[in-house]
C-alpha atoms as a PDB file:
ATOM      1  CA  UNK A   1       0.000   0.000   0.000  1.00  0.00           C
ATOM      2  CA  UNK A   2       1.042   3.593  -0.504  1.00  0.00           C
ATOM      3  CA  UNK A   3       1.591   6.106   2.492  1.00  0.00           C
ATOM      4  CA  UNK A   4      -0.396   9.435   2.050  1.00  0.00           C
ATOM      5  CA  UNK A   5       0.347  12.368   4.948  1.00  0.00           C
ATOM      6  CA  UNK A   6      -1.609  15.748   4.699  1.00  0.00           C
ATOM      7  CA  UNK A   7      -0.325  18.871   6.515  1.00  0.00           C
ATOM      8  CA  UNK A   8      -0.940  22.159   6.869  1.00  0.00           C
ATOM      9  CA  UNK A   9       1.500  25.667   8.274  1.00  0.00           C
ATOM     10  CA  UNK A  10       0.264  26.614  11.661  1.00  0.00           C
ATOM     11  CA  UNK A  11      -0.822  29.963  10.258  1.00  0.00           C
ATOM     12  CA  UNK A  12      -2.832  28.206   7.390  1.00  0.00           C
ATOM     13  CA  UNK A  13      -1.812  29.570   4.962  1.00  0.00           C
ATOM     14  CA  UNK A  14      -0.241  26.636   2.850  1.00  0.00           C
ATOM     15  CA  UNK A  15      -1.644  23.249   2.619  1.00  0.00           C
ATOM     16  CA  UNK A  16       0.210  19.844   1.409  1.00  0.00           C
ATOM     17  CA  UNK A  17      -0.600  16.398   0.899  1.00  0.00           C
ATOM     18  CA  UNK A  18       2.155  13.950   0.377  1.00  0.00           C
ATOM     19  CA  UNK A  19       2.478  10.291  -1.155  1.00  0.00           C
ATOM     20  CA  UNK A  20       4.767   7.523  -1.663  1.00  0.00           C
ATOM     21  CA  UNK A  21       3.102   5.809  -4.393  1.00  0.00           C
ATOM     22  CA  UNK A  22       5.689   2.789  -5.186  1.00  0.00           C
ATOM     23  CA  UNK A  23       3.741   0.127  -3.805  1.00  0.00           C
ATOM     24  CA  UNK A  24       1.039   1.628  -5.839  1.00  0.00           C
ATOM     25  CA  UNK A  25       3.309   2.355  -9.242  1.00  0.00           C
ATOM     26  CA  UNK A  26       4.814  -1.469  -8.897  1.00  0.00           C
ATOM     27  CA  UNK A  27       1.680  -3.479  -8.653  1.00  0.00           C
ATOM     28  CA  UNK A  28       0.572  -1.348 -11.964  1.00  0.00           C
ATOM     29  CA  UNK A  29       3.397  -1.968 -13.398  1.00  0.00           C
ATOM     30  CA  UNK A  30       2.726  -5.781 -12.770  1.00  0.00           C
ATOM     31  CA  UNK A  31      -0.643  -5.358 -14.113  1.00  0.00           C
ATOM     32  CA  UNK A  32      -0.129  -3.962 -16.975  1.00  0.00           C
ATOM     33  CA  UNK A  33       2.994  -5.186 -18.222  1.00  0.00           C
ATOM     34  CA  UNK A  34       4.504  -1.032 -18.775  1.00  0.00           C
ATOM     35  CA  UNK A  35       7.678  -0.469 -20.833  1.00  0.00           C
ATOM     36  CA  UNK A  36      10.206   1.666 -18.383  1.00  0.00           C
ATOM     37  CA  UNK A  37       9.015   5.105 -19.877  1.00  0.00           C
ATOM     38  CA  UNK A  38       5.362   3.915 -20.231  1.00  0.00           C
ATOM     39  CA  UNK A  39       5.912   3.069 -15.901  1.00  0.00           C
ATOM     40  CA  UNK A  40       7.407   6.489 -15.538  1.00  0.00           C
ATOM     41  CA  UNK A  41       4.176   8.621 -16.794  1.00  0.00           C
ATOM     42  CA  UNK A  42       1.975   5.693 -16.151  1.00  0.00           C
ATOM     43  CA  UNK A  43       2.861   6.194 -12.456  1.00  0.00           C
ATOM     44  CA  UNK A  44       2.798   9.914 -12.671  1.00  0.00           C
ATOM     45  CA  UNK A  45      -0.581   9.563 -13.301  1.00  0.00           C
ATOM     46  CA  UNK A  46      -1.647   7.243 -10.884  1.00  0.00           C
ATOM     47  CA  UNK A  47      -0.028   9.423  -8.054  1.00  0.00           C
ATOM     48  CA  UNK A  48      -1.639  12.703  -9.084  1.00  0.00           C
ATOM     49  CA  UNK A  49      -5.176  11.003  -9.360  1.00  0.00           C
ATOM     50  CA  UNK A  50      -4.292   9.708  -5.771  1.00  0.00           C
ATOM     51  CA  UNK A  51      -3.185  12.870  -4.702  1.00  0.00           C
ATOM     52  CA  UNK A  52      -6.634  14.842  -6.278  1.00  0.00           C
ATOM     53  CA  UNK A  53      -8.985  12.181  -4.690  1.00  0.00           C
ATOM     54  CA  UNK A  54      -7.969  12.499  -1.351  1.00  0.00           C
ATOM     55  CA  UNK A  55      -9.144  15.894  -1.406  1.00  0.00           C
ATOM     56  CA  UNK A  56     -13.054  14.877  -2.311  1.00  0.00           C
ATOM     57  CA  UNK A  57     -15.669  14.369   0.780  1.00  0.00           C
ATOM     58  CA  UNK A  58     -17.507  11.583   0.795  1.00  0.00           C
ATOM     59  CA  UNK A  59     -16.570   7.823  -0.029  1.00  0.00           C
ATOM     60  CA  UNK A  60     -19.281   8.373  -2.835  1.00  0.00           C
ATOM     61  CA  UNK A  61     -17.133  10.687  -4.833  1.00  0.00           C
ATOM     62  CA  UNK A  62     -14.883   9.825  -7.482  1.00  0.00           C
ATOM     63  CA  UNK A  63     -12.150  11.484  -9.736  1.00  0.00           C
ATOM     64  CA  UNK A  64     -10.935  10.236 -13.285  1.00  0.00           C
ATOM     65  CA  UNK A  65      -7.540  11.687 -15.233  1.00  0.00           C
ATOM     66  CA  UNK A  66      -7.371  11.657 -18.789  1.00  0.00           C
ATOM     67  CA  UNK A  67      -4.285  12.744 -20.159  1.00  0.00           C
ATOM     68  CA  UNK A  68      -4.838  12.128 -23.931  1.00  0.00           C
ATOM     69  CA  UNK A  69      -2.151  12.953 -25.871  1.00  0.00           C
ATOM     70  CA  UNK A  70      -0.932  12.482 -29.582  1.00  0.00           C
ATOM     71  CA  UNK A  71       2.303  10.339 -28.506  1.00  0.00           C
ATOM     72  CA  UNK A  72       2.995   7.042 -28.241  1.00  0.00           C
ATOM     73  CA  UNK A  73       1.452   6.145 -24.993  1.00  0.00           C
ATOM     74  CA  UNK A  74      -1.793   7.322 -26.446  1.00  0.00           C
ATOM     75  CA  UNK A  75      -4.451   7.913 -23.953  1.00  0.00           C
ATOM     76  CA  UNK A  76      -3.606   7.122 -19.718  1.00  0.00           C
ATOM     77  CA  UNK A  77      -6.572   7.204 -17.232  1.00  0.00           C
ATOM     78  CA  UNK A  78      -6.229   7.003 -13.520  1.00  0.00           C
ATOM     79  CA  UNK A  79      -9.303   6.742 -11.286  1.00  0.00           C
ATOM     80  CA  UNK A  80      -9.588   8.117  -7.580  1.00  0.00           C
ATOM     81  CA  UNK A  81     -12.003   7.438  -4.498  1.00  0.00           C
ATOM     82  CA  UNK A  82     -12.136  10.077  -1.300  1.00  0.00           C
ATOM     83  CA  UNK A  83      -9.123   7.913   0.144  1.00  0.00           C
ATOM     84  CA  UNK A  84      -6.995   7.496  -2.431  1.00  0.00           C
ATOM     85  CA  UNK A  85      -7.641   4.598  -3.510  1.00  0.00           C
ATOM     86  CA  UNK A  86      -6.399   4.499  -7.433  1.00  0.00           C
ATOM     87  CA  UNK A  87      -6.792   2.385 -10.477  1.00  0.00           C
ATOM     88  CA  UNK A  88      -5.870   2.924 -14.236  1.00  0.00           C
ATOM     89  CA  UNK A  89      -5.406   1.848 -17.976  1.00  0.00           C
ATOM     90  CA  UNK A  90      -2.737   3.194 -20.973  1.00  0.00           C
ATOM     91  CA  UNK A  91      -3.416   2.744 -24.041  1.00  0.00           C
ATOM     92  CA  UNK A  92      -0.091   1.330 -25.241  1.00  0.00           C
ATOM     93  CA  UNK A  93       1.822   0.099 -22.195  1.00  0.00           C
ATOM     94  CA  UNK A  94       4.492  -1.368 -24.067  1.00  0.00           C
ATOM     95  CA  UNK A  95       5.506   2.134 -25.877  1.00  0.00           C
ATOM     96  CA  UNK A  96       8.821   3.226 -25.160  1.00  0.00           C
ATOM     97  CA  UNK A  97      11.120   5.654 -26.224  1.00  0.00           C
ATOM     98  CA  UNK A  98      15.033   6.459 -25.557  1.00  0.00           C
ATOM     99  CA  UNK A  99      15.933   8.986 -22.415  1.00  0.00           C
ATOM    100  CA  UNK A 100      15.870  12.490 -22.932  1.00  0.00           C
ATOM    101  CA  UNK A 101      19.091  14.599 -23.321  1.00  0.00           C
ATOM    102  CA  UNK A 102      18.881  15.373 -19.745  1.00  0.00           C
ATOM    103  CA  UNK A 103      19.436  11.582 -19.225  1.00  0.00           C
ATOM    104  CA  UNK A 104      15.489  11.411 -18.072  1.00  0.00           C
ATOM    105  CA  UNK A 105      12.821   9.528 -19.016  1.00  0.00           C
ATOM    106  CA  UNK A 106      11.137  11.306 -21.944  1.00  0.00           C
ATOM    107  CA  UNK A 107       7.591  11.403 -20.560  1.00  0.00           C
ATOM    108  CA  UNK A 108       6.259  14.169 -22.425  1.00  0.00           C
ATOM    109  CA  UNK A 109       7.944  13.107 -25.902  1.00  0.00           C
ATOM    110  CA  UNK A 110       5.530   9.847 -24.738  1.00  0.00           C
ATOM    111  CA  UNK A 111       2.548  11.747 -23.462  1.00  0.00           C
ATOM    112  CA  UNK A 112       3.022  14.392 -26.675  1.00  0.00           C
ATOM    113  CA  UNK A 113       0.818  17.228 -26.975  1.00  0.00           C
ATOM    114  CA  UNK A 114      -2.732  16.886 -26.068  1.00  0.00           C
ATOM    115  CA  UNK A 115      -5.326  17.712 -22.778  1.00  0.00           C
ATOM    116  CA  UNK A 116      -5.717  16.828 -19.469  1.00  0.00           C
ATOM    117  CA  UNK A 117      -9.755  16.318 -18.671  1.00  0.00           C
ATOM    118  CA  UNK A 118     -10.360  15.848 -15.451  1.00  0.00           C
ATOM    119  CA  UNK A 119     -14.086  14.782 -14.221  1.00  0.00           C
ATOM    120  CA  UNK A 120     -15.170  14.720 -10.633  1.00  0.00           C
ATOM    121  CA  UNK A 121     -18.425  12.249  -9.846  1.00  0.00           C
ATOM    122  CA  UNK A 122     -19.723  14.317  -7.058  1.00  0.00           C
ATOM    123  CA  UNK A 123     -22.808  12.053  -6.808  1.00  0.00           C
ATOM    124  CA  UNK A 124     -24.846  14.489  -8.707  1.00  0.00           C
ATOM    125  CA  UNK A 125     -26.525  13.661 -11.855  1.00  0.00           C
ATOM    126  CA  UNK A 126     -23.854  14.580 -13.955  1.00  0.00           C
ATOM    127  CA  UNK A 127     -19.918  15.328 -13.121  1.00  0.00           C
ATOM    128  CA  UNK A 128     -17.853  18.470 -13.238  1.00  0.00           C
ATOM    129  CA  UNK A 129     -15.557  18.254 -15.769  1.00  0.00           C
ATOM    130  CA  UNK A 130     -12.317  20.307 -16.401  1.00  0.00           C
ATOM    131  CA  UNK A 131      -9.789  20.277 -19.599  1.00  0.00           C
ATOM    132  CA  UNK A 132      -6.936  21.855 -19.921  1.00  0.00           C
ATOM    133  CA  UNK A 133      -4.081  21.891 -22.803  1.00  0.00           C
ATOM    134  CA  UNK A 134      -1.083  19.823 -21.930  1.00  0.00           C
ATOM    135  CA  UNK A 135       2.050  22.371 -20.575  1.00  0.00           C
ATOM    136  CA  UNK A 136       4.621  20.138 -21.000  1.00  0.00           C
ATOM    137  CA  UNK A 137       3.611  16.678 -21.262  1.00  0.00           C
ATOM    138  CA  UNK A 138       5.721  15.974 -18.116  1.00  0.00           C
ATOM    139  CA  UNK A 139       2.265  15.591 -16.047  1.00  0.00           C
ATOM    140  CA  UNK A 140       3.680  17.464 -12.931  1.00  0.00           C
ATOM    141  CA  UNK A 141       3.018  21.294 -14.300  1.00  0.00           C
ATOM    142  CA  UNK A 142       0.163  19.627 -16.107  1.00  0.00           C
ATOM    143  CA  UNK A 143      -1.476  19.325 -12.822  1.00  0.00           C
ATOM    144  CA  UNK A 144      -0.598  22.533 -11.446  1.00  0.00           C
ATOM    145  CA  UNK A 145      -1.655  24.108 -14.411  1.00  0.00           C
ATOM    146  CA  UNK A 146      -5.143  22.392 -14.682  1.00  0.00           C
ATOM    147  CA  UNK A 147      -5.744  23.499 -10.723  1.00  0.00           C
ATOM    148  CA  UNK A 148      -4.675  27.112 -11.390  1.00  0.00           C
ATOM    149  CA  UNK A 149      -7.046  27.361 -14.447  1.00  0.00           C
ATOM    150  CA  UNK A 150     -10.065  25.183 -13.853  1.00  0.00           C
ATOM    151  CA  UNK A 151     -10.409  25.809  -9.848  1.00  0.00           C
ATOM    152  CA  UNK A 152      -8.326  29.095  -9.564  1.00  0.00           C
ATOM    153  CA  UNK A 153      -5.882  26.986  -7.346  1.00  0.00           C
ATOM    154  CA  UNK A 154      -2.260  28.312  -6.662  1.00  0.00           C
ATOM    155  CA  UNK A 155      -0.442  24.946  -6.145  1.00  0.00           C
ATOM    156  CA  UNK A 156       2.794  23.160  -7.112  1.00  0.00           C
ATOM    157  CA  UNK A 157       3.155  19.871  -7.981  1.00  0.00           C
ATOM    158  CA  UNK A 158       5.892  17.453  -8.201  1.00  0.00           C
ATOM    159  CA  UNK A 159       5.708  13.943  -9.220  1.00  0.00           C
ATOM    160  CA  UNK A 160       8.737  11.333  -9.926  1.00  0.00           C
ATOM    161  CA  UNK A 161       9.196   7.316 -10.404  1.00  0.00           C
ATOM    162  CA  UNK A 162      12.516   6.048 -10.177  1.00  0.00           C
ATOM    163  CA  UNK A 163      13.151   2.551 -11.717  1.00  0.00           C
ATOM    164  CA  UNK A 164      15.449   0.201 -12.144  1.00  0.00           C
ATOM    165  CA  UNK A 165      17.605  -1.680 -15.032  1.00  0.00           C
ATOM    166  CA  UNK A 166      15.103  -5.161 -14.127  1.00  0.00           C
ATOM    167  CA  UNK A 167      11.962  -2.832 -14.253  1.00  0.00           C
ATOM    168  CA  UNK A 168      11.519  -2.800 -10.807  1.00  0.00           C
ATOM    169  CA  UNK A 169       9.891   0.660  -9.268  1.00  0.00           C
ATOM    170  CA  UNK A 170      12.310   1.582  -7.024  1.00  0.00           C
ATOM    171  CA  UNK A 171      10.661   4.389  -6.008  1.00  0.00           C
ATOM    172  CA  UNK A 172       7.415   6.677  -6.966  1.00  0.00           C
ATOM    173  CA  UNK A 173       5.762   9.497  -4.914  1.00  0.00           C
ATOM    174  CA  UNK A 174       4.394  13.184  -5.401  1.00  0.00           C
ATOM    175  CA  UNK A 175       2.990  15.982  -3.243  1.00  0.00           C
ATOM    176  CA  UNK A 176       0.844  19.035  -4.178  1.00  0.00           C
ATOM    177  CA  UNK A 177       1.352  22.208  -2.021  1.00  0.00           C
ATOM    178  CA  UNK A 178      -1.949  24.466  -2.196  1.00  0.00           C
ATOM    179  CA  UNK A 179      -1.375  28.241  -1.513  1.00  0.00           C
ATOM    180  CA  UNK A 180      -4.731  28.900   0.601  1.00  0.00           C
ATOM    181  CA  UNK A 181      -6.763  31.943   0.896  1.00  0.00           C
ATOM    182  CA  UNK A 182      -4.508  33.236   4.195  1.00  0.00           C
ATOM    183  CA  UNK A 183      -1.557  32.713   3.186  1.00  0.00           C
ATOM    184  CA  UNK A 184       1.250  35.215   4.002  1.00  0.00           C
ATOM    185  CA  UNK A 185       3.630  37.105   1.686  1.00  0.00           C
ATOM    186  CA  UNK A 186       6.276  34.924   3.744  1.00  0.00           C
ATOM    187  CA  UNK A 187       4.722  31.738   3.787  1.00  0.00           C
ATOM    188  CA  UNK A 188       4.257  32.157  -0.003  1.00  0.00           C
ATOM    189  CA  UNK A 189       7.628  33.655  -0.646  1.00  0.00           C
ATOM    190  CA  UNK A 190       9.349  30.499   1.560  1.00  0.00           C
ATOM    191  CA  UNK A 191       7.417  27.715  -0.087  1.00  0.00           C
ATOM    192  CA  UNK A 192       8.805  29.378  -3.625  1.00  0.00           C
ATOM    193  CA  UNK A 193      12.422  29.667  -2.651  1.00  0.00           C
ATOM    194  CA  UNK A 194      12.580  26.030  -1.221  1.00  0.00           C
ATOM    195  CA  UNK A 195      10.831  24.523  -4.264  1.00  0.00           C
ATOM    196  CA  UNK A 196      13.576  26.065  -6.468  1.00  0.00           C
ATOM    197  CA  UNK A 197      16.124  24.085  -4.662  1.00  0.00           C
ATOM    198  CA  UNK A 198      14.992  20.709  -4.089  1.00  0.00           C
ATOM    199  CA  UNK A 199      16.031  17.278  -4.730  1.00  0.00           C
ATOM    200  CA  UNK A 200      13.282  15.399  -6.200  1.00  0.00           C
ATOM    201  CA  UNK A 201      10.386  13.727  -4.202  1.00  0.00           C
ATOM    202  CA  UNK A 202      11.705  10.534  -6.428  1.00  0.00           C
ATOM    203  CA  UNK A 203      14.711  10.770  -4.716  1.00  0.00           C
ATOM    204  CA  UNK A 204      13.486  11.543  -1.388  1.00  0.00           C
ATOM    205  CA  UNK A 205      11.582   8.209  -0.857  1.00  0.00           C
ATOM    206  CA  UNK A 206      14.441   6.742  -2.560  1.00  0.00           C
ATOM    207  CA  UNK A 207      16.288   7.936  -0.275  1.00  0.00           C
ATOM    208  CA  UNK A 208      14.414   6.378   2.721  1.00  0.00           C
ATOM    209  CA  UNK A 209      12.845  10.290   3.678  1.00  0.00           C
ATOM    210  CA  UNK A 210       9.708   9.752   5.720  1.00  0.00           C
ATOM    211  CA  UNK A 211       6.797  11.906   4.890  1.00  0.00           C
ATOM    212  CA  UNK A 212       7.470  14.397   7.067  1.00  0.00           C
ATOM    213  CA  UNK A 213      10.831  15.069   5.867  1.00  0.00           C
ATOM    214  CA  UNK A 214       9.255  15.519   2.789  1.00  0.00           C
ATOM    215  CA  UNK A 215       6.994  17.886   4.028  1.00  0.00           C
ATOM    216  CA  UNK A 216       9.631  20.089   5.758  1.00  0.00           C
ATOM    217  CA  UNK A 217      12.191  20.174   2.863  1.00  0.00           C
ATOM    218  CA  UNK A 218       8.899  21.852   0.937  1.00  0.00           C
ATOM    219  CA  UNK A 219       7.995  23.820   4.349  1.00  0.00           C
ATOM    220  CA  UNK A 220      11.480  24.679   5.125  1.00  0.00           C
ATOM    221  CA  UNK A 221      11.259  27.316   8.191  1.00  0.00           C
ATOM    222  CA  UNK A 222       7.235  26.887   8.268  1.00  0.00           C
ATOM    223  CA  UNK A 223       6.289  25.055  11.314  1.00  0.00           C
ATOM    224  CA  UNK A 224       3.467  22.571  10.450  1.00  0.00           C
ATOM    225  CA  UNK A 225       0.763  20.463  12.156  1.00  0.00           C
ATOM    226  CA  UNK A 226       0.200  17.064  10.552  1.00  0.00           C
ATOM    227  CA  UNK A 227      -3.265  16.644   9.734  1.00  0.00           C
ATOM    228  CA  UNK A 228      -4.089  12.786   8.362  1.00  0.00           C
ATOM    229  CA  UNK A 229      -2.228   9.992   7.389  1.00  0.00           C
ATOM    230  CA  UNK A 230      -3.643   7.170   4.961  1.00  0.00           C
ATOM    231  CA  UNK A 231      -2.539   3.921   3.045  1.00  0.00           C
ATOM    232  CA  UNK A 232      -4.249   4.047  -0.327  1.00  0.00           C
ATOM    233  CA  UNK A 233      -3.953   1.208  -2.539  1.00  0.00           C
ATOM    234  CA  UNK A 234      -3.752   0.119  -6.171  1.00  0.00           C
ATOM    235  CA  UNK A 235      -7.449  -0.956  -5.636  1.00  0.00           C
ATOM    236  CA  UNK A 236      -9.455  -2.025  -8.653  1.00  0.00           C
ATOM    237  CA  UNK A 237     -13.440  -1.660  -8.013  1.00  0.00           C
ATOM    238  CA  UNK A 238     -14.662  -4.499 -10.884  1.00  0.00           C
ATOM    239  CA  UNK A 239     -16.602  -7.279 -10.003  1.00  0.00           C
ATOM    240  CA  UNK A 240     -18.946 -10.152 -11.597  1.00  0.00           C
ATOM    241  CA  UNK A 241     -22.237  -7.592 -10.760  1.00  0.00           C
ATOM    242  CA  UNK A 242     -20.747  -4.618 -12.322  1.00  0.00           C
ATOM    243  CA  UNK A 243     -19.853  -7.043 -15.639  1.00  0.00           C
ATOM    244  CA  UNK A 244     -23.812  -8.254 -15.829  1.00  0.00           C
ATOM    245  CA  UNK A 245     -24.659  -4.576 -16.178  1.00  0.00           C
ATOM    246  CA  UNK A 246     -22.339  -3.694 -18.671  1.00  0.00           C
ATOM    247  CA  UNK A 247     -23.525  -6.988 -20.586  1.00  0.00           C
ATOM    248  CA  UNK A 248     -27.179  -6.194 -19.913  1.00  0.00           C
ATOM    249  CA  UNK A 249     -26.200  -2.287 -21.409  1.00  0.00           C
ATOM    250  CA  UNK A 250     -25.344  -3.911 -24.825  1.00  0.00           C
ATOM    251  CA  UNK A 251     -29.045  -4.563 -25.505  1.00  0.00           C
ATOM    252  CA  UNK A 252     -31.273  -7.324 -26.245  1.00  0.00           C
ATOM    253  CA  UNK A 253     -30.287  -7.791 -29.850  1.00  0.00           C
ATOM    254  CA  UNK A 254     -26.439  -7.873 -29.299  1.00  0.00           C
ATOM    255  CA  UNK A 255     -26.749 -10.017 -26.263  1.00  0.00           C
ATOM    256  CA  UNK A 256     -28.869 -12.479 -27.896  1.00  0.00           C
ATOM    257  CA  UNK A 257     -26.301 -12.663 -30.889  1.00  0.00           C
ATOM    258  CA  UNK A 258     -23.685 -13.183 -28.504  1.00  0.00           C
ATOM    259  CA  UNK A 259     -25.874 -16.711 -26.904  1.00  0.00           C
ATOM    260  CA  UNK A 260     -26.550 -17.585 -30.463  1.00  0.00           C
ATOM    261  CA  UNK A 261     -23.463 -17.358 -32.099  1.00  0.00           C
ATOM    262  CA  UNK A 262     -20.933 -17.925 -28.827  1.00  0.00           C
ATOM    263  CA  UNK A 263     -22.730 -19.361 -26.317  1.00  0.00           C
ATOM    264  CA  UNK A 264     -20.727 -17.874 -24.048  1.00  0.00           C
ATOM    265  CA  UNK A 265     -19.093 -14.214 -22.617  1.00  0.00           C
ATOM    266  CA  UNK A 266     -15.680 -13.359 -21.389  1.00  0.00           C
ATOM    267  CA  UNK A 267     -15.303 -10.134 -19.866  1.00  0.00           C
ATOM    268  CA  UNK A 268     -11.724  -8.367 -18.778  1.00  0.00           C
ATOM    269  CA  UNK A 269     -11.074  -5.787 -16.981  1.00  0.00           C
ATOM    270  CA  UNK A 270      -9.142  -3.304 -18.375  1.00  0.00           C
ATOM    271  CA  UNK A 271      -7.832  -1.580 -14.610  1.00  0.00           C
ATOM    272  CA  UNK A 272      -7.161  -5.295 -12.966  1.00  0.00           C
ATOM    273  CA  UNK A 273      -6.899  -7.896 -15.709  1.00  0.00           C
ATOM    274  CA  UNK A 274      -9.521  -9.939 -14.051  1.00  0.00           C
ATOM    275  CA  UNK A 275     -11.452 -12.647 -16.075  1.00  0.00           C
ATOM    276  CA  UNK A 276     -15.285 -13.070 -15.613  1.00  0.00           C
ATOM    277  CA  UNK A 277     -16.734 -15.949 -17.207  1.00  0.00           C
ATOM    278  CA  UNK A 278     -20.363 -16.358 -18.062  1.00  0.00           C
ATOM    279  CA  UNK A 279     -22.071 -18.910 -19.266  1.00  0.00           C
ATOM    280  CA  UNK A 280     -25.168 -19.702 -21.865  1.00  0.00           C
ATOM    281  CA  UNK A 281     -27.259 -19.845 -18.957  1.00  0.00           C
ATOM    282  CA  UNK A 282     -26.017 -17.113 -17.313  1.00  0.00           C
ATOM    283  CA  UNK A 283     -26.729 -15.267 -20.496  1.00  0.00           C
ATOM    284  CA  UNK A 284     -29.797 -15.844 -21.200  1.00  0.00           C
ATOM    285  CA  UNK A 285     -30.651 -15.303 -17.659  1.00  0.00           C
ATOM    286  CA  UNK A 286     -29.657 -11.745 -18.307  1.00  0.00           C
ATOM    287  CA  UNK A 287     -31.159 -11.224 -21.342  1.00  0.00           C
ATOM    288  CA  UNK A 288     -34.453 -11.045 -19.524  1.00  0.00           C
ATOM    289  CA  UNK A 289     -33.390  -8.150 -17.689  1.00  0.00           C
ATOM    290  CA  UNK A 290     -32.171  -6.285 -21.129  1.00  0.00           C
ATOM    291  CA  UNK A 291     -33.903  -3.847 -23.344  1.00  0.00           C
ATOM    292  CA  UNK A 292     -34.209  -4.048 -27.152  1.00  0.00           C
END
């Protein structure tokens, strides 16, 4: 599981919510079988989605990325509960490309240019959606960028995954710092300075920081009060009810050609890899509940 912290300065006037999302980026990675520059903006991703979610209310609100760019990756989705709990798809996992000239992992030459839509399920009969062009490609500024225009947020955002020659995730994590409505010329002036100086959060996790050392190499001087601390997961919401529905969606007609001609369904999840099997029976069991 990933660790998540939340903080705040004592004159609240900056807010920050930390993750170390390699637990989360690895099992991904496993899933999905990711090239090492497909992991790198995969996991990106994944850990801004988890960082976003946490911030929504109830455990009946959800939040889905779409980065959809015109590189090889093609499109990446993440989804997000309330807690943090993430889940996602790429188009073309197995894309790769050589590193950068900065000896980096060429993320936004994988991304390329496109938008960032962001839609948050608030439970209300339809969701709030936000889109943005794509900054850089690189996911981090994407972020910041997409909370500055669509919600007139001042934040920063980093995001890093470190890997290894095997493939391994040897480390992933990100934090976004919100600049709140009471925050002070110093507090804003501090959190600025430090950002332009540190290492990244990559290499603070790698690096065996805890969260809190995260949180005062971005707070510096600012004494802080630790608000939360979480575990969010890689956690994958499918099940064999959710896959009747979507079968039962398709119609009467298309379900019917799919008893006649098959005899049979096999459904996989596209977050999880999960199989669900059905049956004729099974089928035809649903087909009473479908609509022409």
């Amino acid at each position: 599981m990933g660790r998540m912290l939340k903080a705040i300065t004592n004159k609240g006037g900056v807010s920050i919510t930390v993750l170390d999302s390699t637990d989360i980026v690895s099992k991904a990675r496993e899933l999905h079988s990711t090239s090492m520059t497909a992991t790198a903006a995969f996991g990106r991703v994944l850990t801004a989605a988890s960082l976003l979610g946490s911030n929504l209310k109830t455990e009946k609100e959800s939040i889905t990325l779409r980065v959809m760019g015109d590189g090889p990756i093609g499109d990446i989705i993440a989804v997000s509960d309330n807690l943090g709990n993430v889940r996602g798809v790429c188009s073309n996992p197995n894309a790769d490309l050589p590193l950068n000239e900065k000896g980096k992992f060429d993320v936004s030459g994988l991304v390329g240019k496109g938008i960032l839509a962001v839609s948050k399920d608030l439970g209300l009969k339809e969701p709030y959606i936000g889109q943005v062009d794509l900054v850089s490609g690189e996911i981090a500024e994407d972020i910041a960028f997409y909370l500055l225009s669509s919600e007139q947020q001042p934040s920063a955002c980093a995001l890093g995954v470190r890997i290894g020659k095997d493939l391994s995730v040897e480390a992933a994590a990100g934090y976004i710092t919100r600049i709140l409505p009471d925050a002070t010329d110093y507090e804003i002036d501090t959190i600025e300075n430090n950002l332009k100086t540190i290492i990244p959060v990559s290499s603070m996790v790698k690096s065996d920081y805890e969260l809190t050392d995260i949180v005062k190499a971005v707070f510096n001087s600012l004494e802080f009060t630790v608000l939360e601390e979480t575990n969010p997961d890689y956690l994958c919401t499918c099940s064999k009810t959710r896959m009747e529905k979507a079968l039962i969606s398709i119609g009467k007609n298309e379900l019917n050609e799919i008893i006649n001609v098959d005899g049979k369904a096999e459904i996989v999840c596209r977050f999880c890899n999960s199989v669900y099997s059905f049956s004729k029976i099974e089928l035809e069991k649903l087909l009473e509940s479908a609509v022409s």
